[in-house]
Protein backbone atom coordinates (compact mmCIF):
# COMPACT_ATOMS: atom_id res chain seq x y z
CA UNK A 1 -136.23 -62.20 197.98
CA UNK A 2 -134.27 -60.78 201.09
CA UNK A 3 -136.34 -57.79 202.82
CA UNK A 4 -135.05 -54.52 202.38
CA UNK A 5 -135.12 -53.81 205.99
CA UNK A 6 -135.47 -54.96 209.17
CA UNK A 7 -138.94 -54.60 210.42
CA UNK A 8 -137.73 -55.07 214.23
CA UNK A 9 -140.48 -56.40 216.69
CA UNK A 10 -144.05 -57.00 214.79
CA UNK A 11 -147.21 -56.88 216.63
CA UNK A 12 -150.97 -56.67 215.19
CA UNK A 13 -153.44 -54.95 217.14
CA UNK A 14 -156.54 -56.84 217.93
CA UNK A 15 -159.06 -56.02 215.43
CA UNK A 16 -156.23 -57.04 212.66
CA UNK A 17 -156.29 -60.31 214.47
CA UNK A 18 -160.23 -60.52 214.54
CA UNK A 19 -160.98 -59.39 210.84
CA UNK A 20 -158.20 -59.67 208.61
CA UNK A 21 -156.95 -63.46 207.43
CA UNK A 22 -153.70 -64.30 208.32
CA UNK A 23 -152.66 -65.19 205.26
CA UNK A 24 -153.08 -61.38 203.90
CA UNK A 25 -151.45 -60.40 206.90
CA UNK A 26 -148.35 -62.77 205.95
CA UNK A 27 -148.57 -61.62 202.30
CA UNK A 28 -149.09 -58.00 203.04
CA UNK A 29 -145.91 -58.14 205.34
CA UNK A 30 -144.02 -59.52 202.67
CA UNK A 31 -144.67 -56.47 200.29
CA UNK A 32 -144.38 -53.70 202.72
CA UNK A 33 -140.60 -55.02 203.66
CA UNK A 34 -140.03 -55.56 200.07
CA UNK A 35 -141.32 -51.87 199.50
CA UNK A 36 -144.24 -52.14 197.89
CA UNK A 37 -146.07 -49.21 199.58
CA UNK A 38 -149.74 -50.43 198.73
CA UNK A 39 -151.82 -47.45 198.01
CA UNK A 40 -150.02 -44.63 199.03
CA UNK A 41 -150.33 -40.70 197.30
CA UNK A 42 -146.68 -39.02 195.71
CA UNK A 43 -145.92 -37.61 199.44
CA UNK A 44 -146.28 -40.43 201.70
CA UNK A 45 -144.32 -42.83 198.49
CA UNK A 46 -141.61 -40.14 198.83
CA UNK A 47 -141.33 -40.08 202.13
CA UNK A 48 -140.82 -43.69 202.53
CA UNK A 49 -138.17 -44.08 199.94
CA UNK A 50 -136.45 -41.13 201.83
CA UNK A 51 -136.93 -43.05 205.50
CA UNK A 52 -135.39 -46.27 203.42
CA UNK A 53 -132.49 -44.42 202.31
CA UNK A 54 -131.56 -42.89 205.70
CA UNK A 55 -132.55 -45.91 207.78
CA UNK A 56 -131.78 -43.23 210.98
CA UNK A 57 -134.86 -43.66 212.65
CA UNK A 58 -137.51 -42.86 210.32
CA UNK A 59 -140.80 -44.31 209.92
CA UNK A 60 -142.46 -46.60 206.76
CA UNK A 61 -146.53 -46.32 206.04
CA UNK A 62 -148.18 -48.88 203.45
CA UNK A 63 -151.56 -49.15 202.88
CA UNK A 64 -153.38 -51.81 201.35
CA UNK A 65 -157.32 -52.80 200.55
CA UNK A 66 -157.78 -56.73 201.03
CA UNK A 67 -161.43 -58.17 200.52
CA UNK A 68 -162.09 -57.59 204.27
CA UNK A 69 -161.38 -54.05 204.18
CA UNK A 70 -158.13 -51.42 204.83
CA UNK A 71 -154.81 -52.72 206.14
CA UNK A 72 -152.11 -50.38 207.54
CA UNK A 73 -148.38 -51.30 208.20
CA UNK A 74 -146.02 -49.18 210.09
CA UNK A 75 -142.49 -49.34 210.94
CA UNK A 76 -141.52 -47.16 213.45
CA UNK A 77 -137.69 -46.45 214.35
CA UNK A 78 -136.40 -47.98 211.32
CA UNK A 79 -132.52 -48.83 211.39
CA UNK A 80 -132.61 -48.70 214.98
CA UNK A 81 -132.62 -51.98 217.39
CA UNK A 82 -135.85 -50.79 218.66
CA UNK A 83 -137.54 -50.81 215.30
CA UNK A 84 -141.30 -51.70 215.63
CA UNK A 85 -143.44 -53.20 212.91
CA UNK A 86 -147.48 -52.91 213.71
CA UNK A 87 -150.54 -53.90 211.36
CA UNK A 88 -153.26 -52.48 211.82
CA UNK A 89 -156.77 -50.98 210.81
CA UNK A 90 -157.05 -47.37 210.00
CA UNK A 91 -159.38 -47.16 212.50
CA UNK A 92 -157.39 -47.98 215.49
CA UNK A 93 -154.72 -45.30 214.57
């Protein structure tokens, strides 16, 4: 299936690295540029549909729980050549 966006440049912060298996990592990628959100509430699911639409700089959140705990994904910049991709742990936002 072909992405629905560009995620840009993708980067994991450390603890992702540490704790979370790479192959969740690689599977959880592939549903947040596929837009499957994860466990998001009605606001945050709206917002990213509206951020998709535009593509004009705006930003995608997904959450998802794998067996080692809370995964975050954010695209920052999104449409733009600087678009930025990071996972990470809730607790290093």
């Amino acid at each position: 299936m072909k992405p629905l966006f560009d995620p840009g440049y993708v980067v994991a912060t450390a603890s992702v690295a540490l704790e979370i298996d790479p192959h969740y990592v690689n599977l959880l990628m592939e549903r947040h540029l596929n837009g499957d959100w994860g466990d998001l509430d009605t606001h945050d699911f709206a917002e990213n549909e509206r951020s998709l639409r535009e593509q004009q700089g705006g930003r995608l959140h997904s959450s998802y729980d794998t067996p080692q705990g809370s995964v975050w994904i954010i695209t920052d910049n999104l449409g733009y050549k600087e678009a930025c991709t990071t996972v990470l742990l809730p607790s290093d936002y």
